[in-house]
Protein backbone atom coordinates (compact mmCIF):
# COMPACT_ATOMS: atom_id res chain seq x y z
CA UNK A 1 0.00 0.00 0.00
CA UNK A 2 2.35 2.53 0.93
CA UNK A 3 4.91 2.02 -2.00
CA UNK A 4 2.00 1.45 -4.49
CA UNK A 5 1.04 5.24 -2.77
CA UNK A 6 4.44 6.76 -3.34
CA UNK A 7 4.73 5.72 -6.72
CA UNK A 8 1.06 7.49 -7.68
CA UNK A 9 2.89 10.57 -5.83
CA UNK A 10 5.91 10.02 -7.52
CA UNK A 11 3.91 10.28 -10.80
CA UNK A 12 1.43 13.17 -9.83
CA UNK A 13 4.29 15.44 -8.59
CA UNK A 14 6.51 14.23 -12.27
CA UNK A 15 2.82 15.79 -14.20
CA UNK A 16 3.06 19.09 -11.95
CA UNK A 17 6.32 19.68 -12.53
CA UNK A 18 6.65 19.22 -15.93
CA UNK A 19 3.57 21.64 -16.42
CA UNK A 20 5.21 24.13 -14.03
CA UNK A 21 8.59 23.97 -15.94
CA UNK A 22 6.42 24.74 -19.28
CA UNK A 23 4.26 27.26 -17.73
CA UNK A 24 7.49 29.15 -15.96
CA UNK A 25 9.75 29.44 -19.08
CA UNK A 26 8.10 32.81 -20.34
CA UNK A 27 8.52 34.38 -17.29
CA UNK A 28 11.33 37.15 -16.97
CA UNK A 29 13.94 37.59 -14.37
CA UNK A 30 11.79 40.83 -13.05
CA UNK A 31 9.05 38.32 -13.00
CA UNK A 32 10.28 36.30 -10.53
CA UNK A 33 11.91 38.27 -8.31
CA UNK A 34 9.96 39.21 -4.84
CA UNK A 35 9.09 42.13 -3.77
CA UNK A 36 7.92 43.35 -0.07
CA UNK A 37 4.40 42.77 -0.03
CA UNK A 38 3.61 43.49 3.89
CA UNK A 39 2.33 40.04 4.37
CA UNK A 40 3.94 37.60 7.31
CA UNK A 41 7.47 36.31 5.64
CA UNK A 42 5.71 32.56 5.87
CA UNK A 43 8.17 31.01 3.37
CA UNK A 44 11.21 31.85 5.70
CA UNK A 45 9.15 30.40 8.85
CA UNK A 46 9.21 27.58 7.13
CA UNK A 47 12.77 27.09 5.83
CA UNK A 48 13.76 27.65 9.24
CA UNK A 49 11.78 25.01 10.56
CA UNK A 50 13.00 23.07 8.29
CA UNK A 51 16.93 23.66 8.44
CA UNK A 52 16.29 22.57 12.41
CA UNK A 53 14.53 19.57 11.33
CA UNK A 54 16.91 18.30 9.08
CA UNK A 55 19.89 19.15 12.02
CA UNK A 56 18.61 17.34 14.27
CA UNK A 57 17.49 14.12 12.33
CA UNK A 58 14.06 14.22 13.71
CA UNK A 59 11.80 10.57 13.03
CA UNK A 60 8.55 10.78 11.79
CA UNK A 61 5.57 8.64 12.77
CA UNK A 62 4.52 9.10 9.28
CA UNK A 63 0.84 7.80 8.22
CA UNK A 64 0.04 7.51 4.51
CA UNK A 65 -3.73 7.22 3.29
CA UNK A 66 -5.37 6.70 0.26
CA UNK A 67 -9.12 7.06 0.33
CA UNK A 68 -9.89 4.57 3.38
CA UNK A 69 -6.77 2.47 3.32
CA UNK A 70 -3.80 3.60 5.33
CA UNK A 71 -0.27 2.60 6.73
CA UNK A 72 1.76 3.93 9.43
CA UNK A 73 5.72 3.87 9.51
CA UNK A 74 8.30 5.45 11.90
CA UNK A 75 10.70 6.66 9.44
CA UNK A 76 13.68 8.68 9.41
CA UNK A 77 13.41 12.26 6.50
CA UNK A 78 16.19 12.36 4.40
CA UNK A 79 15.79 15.47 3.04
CA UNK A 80 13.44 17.71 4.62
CA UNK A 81 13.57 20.18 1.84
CA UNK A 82 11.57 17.52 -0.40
CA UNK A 83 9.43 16.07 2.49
CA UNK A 84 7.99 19.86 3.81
CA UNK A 85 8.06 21.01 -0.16
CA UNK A 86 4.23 21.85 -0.07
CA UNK A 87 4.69 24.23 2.77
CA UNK A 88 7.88 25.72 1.39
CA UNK A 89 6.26 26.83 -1.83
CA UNK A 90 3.94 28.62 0.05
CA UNK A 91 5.40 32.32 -0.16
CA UNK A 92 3.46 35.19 0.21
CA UNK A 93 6.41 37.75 -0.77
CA UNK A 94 5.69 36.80 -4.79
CA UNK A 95 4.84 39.83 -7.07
CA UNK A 96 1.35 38.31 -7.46
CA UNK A 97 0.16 38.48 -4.40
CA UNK A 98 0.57 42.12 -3.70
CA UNK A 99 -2.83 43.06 -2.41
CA UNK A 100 -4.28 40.05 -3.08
CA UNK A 101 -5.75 38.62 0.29
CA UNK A 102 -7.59 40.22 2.89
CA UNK A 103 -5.43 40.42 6.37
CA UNK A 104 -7.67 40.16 9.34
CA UNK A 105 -5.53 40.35 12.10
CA UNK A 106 -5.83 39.32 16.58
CA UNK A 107 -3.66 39.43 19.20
CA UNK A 108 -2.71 35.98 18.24
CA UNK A 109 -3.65 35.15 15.32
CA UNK A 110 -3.13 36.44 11.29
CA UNK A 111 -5.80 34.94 8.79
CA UNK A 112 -5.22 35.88 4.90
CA UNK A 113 -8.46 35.46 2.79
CA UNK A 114 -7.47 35.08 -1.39
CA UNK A 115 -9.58 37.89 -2.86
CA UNK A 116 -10.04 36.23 -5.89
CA UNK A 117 -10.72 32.60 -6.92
CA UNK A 118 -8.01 32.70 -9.28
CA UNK A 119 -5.29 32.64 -6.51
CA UNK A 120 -3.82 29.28 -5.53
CA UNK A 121 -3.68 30.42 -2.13
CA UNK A 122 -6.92 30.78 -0.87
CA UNK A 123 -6.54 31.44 3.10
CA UNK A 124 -3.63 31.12 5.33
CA UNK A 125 -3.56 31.18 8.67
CA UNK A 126 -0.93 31.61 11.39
CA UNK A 127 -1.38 31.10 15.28
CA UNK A 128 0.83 32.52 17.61
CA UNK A 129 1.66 31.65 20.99
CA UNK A 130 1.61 34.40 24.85
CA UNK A 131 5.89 34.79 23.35
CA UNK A 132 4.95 35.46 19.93
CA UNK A 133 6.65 32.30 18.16
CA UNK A 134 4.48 30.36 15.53
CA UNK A 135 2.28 27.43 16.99
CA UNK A 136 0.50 26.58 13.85
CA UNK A 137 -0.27 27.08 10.40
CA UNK A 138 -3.41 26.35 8.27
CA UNK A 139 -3.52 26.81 4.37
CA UNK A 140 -5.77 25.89 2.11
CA UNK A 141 -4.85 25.72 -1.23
CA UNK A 142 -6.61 24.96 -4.99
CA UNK A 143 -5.58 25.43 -8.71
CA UNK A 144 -8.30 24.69 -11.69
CA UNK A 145 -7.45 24.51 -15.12
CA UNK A 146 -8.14 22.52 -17.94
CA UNK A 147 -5.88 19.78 -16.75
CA UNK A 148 -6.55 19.30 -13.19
CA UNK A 149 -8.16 20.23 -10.33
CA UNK A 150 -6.69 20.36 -6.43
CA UNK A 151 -7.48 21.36 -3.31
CA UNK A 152 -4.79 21.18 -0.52
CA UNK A 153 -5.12 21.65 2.98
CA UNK A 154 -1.53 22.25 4.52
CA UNK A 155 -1.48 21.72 8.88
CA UNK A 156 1.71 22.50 10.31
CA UNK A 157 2.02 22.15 14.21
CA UNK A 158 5.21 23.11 15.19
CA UNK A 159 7.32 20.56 17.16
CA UNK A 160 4.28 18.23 16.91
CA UNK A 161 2.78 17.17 13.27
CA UNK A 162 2.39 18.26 9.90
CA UNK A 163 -0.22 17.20 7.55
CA UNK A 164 -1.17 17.40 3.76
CA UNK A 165 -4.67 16.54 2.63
CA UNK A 166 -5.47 16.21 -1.00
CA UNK A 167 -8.27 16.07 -3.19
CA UNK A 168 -7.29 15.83 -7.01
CA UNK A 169 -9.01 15.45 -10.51
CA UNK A 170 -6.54 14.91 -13.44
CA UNK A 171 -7.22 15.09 -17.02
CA UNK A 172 -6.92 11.25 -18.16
CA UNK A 173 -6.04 10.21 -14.74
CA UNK A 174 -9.05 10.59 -13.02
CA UNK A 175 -9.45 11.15 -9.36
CA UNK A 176 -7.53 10.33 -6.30
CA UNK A 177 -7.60 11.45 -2.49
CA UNK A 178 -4.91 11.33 -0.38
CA UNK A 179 -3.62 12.39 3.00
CA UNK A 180 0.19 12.43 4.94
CA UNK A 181 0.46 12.96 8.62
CA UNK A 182 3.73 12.97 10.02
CA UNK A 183 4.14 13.03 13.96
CA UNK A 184 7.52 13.88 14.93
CA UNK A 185 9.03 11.57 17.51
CA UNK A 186 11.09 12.90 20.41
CA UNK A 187 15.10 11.61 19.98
């Protein structure tokens, strides 16, 4: 079950990246570079957490599900980078996001609501301890277009679990739900 998973990942993530390469190569350099947008520097939360994690060689009581069926594995993340990739691409900073979500902001808490449809972002949301320091992030993601359809919901408790739960349509592929919950395990 779980390698017959990995490989359907394996192939899903091969289709998105190949499409993203395509769709990327008309962009200029000015394109891609980011600007200050105001909004919560999210993406550099989360290569933080990362860089720790991958220090200190945290395992992962990682559960893998596919529709109903599910397996559960204490395993040991070789590269973080790839295994927290979803939450790393999430980066607010981008050019096209510059007044794009509404901020609606409490003394712990920052929620950003996608003002348009379009946006593959569609809310984020950050929870903040009495010190200040990140306990948790929501996001909730989707992209539509005429060869797929997803909607993502990112968890991230930090020091605790992550989670990824997915919900996809692909042109010729068909359908598939999936979900990844990764406990980390004390050393």
């Amino acid at each position: 079950m779980y390698r017959m998973f990995s490989e359907r990942i394996v192939l899903f993530l091969s289709v998105i990246v190949s499409l993203l390469s395509v769709s990327c190569e008309n962009h200029t350099a000015e394109e891609s570079t980011q600007v200050e947008t105001g909004y919560f520097p999210i993406h550099t939360f989360f290569q933080r957490e990362v860089d720790s994690l991958q220090r200190s060689a945290t395992k992962v009581e990682k559960t893998v599900g596919e529709r109903d069926e599910s397996e559960t594995k204490t395993v040991t993340v070789g590269d973080w980078n790839t295994e927290m990739g979803a939450f790393l691409a999430v980066d607010l900073s981008k050019p096209a996001y510059i007044n794009m979500f509404d901020v609606d902001s409490a003394a712990n808490k920052i929620t950003y609501n996608a003002k348009s449809k379009d946006l593959d972002i569609q809310s984020l949301s950050i929870s903040f301890n009495e010190h200040g320091e990140i306990e948790q992030v929501e996001i909730t993601k989707q992209e539509d277009n005429m060869l797929y359809q997803n909607e993502e919901k990112l968890l991230y408790i930090r020091g605790k679990e992550y989670s990824m739960n997915k919900q996809q349509q692909i042109l010729l592929l068909g359908s598939s739900q999936y979900q990844i919950v990764g406990r980390l395990v004390a050393n």
